[in-house]
C-alpha atoms as a PDB file:
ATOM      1  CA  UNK A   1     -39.927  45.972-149.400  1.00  0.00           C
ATOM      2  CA  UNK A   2     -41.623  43.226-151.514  1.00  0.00           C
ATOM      3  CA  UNK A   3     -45.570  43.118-152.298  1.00  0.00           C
ATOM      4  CA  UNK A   4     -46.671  39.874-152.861  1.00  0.00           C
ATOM      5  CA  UNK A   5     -50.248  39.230-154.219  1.00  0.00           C
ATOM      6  CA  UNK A   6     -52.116  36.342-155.308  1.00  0.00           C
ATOM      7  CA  UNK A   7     -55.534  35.657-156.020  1.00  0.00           C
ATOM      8  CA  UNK A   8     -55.133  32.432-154.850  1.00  0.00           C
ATOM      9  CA  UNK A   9     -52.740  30.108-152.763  1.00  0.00           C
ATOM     10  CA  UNK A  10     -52.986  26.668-152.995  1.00  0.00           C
ATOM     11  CA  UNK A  11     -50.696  23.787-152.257  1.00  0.00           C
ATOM     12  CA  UNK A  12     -49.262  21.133-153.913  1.00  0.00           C
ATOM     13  CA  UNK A  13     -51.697  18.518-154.613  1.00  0.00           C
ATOM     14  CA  UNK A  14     -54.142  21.639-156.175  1.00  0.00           C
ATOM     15  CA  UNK A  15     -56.127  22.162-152.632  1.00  0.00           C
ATOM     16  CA  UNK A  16     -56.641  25.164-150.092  1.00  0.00           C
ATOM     17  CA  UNK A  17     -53.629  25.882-148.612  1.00  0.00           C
ATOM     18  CA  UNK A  18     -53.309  25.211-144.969  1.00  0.00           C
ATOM     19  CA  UNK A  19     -51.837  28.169-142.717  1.00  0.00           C
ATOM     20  CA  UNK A  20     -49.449  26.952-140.318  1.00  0.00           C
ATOM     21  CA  UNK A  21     -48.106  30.095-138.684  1.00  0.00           C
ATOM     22  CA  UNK A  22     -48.600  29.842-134.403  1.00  0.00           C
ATOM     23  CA  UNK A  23     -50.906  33.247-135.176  1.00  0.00           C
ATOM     24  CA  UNK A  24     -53.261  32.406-138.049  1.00  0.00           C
ATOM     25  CA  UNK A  25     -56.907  30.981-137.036  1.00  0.00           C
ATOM     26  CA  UNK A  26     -57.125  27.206-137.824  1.00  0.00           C
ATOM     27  CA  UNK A  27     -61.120  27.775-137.964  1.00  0.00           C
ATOM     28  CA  UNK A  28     -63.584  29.917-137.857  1.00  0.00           C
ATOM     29  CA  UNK A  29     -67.247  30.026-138.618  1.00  0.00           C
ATOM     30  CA  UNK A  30     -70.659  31.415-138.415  1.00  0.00           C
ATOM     31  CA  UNK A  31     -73.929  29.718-137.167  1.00  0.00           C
ATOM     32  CA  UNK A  32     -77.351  29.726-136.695  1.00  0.00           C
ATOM     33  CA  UNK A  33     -79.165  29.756-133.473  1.00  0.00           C
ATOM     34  CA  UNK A  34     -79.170  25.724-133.718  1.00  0.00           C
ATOM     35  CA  UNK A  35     -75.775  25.374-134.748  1.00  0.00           C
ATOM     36  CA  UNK A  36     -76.271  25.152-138.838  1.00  0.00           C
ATOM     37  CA  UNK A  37     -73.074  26.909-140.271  1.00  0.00           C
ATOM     38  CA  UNK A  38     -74.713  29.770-142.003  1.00  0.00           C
ATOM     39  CA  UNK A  39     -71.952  31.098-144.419  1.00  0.00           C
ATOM     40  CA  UNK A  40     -70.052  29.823-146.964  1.00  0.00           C
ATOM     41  CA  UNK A  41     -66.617  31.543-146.281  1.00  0.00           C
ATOM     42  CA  UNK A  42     -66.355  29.170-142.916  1.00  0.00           C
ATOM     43  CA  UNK A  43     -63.294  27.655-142.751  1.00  0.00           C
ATOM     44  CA  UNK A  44     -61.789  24.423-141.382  1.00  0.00           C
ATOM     45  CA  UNK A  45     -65.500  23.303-139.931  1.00  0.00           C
ATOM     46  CA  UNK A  46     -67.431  20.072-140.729  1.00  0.00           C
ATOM     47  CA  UNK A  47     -70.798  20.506-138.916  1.00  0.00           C
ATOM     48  CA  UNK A  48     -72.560  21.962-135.666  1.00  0.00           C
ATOM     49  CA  UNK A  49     -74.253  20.384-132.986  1.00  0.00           C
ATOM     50  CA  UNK A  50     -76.833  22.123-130.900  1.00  0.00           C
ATOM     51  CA  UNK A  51     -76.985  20.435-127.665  1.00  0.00           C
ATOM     52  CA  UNK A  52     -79.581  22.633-125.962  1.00  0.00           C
ATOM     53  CA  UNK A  53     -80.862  25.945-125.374  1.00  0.00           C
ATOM     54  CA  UNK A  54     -77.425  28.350-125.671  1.00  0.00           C
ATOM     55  CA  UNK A  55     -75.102  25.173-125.545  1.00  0.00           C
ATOM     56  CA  UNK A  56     -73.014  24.270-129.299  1.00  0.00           C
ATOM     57  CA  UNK A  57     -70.603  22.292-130.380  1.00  0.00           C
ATOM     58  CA  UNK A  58     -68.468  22.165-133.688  1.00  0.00           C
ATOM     59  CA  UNK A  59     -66.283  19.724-135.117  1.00  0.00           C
ATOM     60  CA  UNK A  60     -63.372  20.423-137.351  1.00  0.00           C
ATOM     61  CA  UNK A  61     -62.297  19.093-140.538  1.00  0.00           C
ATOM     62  CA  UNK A  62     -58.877  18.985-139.733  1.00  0.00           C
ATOM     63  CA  UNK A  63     -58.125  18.177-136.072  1.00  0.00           C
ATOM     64  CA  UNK A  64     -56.234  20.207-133.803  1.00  0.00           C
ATOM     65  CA  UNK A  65     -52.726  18.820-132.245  1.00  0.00           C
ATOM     66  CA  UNK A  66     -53.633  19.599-128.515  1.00  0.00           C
ATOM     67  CA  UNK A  67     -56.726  19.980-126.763  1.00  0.00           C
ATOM     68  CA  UNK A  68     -55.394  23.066-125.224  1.00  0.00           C
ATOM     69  CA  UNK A  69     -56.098  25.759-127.890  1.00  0.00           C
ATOM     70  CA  UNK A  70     -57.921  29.130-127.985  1.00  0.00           C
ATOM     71  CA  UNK A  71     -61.532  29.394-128.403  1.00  0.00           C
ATOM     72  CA  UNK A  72     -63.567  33.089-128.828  1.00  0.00           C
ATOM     73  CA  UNK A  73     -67.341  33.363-129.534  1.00  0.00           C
ATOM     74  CA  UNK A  74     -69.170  36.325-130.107  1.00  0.00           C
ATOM     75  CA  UNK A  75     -73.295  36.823-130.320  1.00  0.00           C
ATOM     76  CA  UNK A  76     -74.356  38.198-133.644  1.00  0.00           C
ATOM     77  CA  UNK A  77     -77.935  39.534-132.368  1.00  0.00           C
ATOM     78  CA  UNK A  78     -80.046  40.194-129.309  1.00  0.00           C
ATOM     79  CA  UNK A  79     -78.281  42.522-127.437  1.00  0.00           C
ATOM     80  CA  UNK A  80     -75.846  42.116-124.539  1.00  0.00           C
ATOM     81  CA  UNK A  81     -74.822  38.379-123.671  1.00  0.00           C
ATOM     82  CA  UNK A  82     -72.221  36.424-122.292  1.00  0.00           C
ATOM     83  CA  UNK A  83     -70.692  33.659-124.939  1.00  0.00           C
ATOM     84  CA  UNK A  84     -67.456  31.537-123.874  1.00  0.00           C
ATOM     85  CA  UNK A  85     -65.129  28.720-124.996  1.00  0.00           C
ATOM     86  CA  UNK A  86     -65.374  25.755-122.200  1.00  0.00           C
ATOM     87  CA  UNK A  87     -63.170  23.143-121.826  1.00  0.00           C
ATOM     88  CA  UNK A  88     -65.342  20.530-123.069  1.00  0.00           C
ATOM     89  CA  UNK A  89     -62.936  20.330-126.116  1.00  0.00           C
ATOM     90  CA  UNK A  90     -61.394  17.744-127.779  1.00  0.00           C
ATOM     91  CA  UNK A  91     -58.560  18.099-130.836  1.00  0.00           C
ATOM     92  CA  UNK A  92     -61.519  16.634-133.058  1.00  0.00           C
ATOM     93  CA  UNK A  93     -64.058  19.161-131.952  1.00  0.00           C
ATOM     94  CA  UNK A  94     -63.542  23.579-132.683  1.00  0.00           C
ATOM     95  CA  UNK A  95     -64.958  24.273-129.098  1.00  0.00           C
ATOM     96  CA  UNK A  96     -68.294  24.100-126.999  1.00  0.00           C
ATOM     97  CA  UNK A  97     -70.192  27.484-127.172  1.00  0.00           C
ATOM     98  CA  UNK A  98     -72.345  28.726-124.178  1.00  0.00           C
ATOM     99  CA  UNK A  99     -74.375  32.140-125.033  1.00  0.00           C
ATOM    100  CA  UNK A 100     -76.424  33.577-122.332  1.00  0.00           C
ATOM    101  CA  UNK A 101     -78.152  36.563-121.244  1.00  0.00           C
ATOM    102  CA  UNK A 102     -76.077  39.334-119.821  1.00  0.00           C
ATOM    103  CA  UNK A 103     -78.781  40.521-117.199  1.00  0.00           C
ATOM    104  CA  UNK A 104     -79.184  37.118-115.643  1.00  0.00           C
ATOM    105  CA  UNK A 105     -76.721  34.404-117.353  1.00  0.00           C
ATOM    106  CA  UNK A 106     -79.333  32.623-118.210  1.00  0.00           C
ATOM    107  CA  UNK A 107     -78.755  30.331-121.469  1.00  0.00           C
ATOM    108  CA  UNK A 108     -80.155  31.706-124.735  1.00  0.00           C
ATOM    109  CA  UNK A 109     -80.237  30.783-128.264  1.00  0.00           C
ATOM    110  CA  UNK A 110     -78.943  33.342-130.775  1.00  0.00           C
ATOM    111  CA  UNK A 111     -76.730  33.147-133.526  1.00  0.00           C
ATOM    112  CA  UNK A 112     -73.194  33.339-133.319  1.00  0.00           C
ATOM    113  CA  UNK A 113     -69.396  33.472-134.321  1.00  0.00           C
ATOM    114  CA  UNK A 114     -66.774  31.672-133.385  1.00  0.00           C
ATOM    115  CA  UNK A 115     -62.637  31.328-134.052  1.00  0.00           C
ATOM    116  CA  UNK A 116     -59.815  29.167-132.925  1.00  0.00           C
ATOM    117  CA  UNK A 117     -55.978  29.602-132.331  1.00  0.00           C
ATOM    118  CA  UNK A 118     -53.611  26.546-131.754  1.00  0.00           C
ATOM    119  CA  UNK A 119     -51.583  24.401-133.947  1.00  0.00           C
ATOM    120  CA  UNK A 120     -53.303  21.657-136.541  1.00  0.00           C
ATOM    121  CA  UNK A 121     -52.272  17.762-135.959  1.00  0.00           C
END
């Protein structure tokens, strides 16, 4: 077996290297309750838009090849809620985030994570 380690990959031109492989995330990112990207180590994301109370959307740097890819979203605080991917995707947007309240579904703001799967155009 063969270890390989690196500090870091980049490609040809001198830039991040772009993963390609069906598995690896093509984004992924961390935001504030309105939708500011809140850490630096986000990756493939250009900017947030909060477009109410529990309702996000983020836009890629790169764009996706398909509209059908895999969005997951997590709650970082607050206790139990509900926070899914809907289909109000595009390939130049990450996903749409809704975040509500477990108890009720009602919408709520909270910060949150998100990642997606799929291929890059």
């Amino acid at each position: 077996m063969s270890t390989l380690k690196a500090d870091t990959i980049q490609n040809t031109s001198g830039g991040a290297a772009t993963l390609t492989k069906q598995s690896a995330a093509k984004a992924y990112f961390h935001a504030s309750s309105t939708a500011t990207i809140v850490d630096s180590q986000s990756f493939n994301i250009s900017s947030g838009t909060d477009n109410g109370t529990g309702d996000w959307q983020y836009a890629i740097t790169n764009a996706m090849s398909s509209a059908d890819y895999i969005g997951v979203a997590t709650a970082n605080t607050g206790g139990p809620r509900i926070c899914s991917h809907y289909a109000n995707n595009n390939t130049a947007s990450v996903f749409a985030i809704l975040l509500g309240l477990a108890t009720d579904g009602s919408l709520n703001d909270q910060p949150h994570n998100g990642v997606a799967h799929g291929d890059l155009a």
